[in-house]
Structures are given as structure tokens and as C-alpha cells.
N, C-alpha and C. Protein backbone atom coordinates (compact mmCIF):
# COMPACT_ATOMS: atom_id res chain seq x y z
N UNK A 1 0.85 -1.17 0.00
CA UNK A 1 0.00 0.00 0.00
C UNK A 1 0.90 1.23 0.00
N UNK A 2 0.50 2.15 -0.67
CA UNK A 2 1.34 3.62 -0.61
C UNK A 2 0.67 4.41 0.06
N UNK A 3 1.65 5.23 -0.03
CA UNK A 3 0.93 6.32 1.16
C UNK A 3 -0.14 7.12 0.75
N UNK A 4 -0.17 7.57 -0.43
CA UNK A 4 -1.29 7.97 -0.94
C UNK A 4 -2.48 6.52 -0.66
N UNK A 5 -2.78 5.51 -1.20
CA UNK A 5 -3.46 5.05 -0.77
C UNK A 5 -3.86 4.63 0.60
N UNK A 6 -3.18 4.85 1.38
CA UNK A 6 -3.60 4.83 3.19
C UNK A 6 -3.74 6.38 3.26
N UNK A 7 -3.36 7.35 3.14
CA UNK A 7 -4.34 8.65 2.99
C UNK A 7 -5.76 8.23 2.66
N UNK A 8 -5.67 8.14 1.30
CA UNK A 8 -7.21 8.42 1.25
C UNK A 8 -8.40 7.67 1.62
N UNK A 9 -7.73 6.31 2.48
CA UNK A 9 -8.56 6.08 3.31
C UNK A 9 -8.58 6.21 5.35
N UNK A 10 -7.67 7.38 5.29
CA UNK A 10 -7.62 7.63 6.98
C UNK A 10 -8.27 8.47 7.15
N UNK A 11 -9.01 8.23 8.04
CA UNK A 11 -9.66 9.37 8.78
C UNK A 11 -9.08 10.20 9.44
N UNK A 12 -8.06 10.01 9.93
CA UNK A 12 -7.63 10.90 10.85
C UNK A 12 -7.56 10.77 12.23
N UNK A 13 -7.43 12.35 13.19
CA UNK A 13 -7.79 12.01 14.82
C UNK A 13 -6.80 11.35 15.53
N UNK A 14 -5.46 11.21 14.93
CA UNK A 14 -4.41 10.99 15.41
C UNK A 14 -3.64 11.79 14.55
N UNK A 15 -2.24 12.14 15.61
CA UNK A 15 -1.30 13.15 15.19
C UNK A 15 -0.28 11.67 13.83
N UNK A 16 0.22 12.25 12.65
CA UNK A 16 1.17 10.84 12.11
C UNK A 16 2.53 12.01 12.08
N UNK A 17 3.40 10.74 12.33
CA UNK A 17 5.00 11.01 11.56
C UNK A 17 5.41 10.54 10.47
N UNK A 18 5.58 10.86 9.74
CA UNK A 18 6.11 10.21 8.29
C UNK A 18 7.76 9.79 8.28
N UNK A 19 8.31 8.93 8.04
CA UNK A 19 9.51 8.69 8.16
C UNK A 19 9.99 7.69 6.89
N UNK A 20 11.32 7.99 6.16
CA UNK A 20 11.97 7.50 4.87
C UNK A 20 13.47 7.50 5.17
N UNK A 21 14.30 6.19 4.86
CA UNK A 21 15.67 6.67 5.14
C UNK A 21 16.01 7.24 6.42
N UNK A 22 15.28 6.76 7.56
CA UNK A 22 15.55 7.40 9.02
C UNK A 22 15.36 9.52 9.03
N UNK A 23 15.10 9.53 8.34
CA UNK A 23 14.29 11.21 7.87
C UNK A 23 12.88 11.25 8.10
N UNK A 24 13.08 12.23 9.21
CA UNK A 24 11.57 12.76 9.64
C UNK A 24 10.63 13.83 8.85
N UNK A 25 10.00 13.21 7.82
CA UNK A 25 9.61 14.83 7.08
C UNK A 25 8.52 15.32 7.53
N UNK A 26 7.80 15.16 8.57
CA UNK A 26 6.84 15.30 9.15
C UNK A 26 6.93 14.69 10.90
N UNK A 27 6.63 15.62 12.11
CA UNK A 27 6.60 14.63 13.57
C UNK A 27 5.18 15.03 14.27
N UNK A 28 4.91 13.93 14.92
CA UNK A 28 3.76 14.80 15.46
C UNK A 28 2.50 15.71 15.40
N UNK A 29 2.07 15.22 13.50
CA UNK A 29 1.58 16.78 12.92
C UNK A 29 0.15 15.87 12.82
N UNK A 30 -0.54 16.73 12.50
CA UNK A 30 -2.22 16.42 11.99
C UNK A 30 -2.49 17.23 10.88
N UNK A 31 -2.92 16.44 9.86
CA UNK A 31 -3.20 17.23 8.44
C UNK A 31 -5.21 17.12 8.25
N UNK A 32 -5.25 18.12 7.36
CA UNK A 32 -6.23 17.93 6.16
C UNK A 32 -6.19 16.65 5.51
N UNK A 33 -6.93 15.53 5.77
CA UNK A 33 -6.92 14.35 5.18
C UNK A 33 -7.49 14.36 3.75
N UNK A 34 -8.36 15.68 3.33
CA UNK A 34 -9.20 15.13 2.09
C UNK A 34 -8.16 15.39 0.28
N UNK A 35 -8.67 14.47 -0.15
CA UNK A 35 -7.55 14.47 -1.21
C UNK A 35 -8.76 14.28 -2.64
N UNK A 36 -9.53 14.92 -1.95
CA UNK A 36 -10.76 15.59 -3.34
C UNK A 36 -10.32 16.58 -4.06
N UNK A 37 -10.65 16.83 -5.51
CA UNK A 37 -10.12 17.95 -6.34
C UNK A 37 -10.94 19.10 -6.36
N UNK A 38 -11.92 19.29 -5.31
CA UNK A 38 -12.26 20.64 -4.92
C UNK A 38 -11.54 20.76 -3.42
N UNK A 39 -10.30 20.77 -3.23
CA UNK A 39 -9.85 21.15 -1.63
C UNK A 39 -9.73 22.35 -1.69
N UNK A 40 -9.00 22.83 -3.37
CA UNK A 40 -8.96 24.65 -2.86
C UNK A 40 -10.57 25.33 -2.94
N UNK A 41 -11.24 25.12 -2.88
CA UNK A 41 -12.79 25.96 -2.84
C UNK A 41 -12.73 26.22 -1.43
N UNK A 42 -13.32 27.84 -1.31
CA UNK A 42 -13.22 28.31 -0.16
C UNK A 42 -14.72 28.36 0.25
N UNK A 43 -14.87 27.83 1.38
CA UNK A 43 -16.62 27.28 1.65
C UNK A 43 -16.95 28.42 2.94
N UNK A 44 -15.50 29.82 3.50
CA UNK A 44 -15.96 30.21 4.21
C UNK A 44 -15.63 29.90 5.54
N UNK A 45 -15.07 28.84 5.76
CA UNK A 45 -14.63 28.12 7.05
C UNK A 45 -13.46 28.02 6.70
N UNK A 46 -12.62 28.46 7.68
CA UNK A 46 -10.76 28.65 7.79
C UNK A 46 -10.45 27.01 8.18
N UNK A 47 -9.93 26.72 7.32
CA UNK A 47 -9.48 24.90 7.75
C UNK A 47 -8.28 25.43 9.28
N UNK A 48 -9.07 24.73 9.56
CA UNK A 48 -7.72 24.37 11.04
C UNK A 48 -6.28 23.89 10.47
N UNK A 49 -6.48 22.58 9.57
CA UNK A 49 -5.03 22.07 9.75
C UNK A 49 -4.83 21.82 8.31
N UNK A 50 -3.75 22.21 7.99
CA UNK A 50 -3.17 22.24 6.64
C UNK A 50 -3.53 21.18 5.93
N UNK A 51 -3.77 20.77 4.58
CA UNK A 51 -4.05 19.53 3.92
C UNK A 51 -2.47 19.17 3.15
N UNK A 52 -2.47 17.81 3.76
CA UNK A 52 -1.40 16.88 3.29
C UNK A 52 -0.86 17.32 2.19
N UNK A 53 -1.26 17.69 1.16
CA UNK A 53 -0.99 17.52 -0.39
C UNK A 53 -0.49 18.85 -0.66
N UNK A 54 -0.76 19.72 0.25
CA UNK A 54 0.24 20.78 0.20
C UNK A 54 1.71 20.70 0.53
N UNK A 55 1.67 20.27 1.73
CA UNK A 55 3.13 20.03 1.92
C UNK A 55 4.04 19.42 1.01
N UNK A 56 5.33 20.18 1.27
CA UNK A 56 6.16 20.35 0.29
C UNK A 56 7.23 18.67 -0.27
N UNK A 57 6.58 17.92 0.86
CA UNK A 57 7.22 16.25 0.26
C UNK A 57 6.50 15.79 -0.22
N UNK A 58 5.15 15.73 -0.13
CA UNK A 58 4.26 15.09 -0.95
C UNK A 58 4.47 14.52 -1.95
N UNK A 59 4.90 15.49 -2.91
CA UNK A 59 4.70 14.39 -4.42
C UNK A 59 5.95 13.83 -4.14
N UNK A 60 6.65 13.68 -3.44
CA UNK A 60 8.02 13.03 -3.21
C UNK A 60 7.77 12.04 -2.66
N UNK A 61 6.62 11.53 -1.84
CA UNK A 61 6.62 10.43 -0.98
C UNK A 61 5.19 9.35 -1.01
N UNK A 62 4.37 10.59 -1.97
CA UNK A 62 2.99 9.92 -1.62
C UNK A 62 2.96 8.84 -2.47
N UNK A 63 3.68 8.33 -3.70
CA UNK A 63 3.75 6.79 -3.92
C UNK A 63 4.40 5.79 -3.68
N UNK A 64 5.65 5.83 -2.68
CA UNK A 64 6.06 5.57 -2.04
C UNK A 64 5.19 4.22 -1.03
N UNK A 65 5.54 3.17 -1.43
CA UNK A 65 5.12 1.99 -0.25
C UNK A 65 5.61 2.06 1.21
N UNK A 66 4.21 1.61 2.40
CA UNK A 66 4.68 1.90 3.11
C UNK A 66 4.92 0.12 3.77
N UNK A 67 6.05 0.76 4.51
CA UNK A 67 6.87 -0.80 5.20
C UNK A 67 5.97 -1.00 6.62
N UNK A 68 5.95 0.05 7.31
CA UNK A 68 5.64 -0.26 9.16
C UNK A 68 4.81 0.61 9.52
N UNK A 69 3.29 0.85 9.94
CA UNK A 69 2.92 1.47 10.82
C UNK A 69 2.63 0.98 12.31
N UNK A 70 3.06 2.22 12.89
CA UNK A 70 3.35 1.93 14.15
C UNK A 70 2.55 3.04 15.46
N UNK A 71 1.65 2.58 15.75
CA UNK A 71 0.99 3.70 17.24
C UNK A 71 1.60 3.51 18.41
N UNK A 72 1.87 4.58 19.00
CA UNK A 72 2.43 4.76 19.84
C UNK A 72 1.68 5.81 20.79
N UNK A 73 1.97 5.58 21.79
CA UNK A 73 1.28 6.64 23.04
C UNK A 73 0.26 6.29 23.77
N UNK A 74 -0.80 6.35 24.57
CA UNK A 74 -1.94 6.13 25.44
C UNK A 74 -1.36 6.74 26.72
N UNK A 75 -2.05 6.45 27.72
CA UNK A 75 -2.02 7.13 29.64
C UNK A 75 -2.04 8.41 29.44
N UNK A 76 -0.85 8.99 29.78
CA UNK A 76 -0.75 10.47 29.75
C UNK A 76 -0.52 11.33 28.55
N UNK A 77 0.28 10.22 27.22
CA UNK A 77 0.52 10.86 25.92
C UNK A 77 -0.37 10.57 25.16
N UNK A 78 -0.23 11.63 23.91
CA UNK A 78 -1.71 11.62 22.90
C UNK A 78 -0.70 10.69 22.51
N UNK A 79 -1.75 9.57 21.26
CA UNK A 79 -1.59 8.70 20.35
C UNK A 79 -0.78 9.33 18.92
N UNK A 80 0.23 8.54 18.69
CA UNK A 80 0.82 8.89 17.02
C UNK A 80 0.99 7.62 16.27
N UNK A 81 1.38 8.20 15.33
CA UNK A 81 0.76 6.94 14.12
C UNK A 81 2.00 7.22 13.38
N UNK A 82 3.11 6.18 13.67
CA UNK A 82 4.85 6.24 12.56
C UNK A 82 4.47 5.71 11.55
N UNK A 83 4.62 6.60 10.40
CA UNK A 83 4.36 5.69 9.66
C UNK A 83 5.94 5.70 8.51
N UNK A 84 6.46 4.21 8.08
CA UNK A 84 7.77 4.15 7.58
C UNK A 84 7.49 3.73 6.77
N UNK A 85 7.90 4.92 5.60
CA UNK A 85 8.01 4.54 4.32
C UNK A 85 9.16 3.20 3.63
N UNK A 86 9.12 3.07 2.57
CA UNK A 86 10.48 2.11 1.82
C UNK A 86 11.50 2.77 1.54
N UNK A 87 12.95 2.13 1.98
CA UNK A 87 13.79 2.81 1.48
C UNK A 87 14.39 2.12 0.28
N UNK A 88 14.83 3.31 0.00
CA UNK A 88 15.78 3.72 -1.66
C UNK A 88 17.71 3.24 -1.75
């Protein structure tokens, strides 16, 4: 599965890290999950959290297979979601 395809089916509600080659291009973050071709339409409501597909690795990583996801956190820490790409 690539990462684009586990995007566009996550919901979200957990913070993910993206990781390639031991490179963090993302820690801790929460995105805009929707990867519809009306995302730039402005409906009036200020999106809270940036959408994935903006960021600047994206087309660098989103076909990219992924090797390991991994959650981490519960008790006192919020939940994250590693997710390790294939390396090159």
C-alpha cells in the first residue's frame, strides 16, 4: 500500500510522523486528510489544519510503499501513528 493510498482512506484524529531513510519529514503533525479535487474551494470556514498535499514532500513520498505502521502513546501521551516509508 502507498501512502497515498492509506491517505485516502484515513480518517484521521491521530497526530502521524512520516519517516523515509531514518528522515523525519513530518513529527507529530495532523493534516487535512481530504484528497478531493475541490480542496482549494473556499466554503468560508478557515481549515484548522493544513491539507497533506500541500506540503512540500508530498509528491516526493505519496507513492512511495509503506513498510511499518506503528501507534504509539496512550495514559498520559496523545496517540501517534509512525508511519515508515520504503527505502531507496
Amino acid at each position: 500500500m502507498t501512502l497515498l493510498e492509506f491517505i485516502d482512506v484515513f480518517d484521521g484524529g491521530i497526530d502521524i510522523t512520516i519517516e523515509k531513510n531514518r528522515k523525519k519529514y513530518c513529527e507529530e503533525k495532523s493534516f487535512n486528510y481530504d484528497l478531493s479535487e475541490n480542496k482549494g474551494e473556499y466554503d468560508g470556514i478557515e481549515p484548522f489544519y493544513t491539507n497533506i498535499q500541500d506540503m512540500k514532500w508530498w509528491n516526493e513520498l505519496k507513492d512511495c510503499e509503506i513498510v511499518r505502521i506503528v501507534t504509539i502513546g496512550g495514559g498520559v501521551y496523545n496517540y501517534e501513528l509512525i508511519i515508515e516509508l520504503e527505502e531507496y
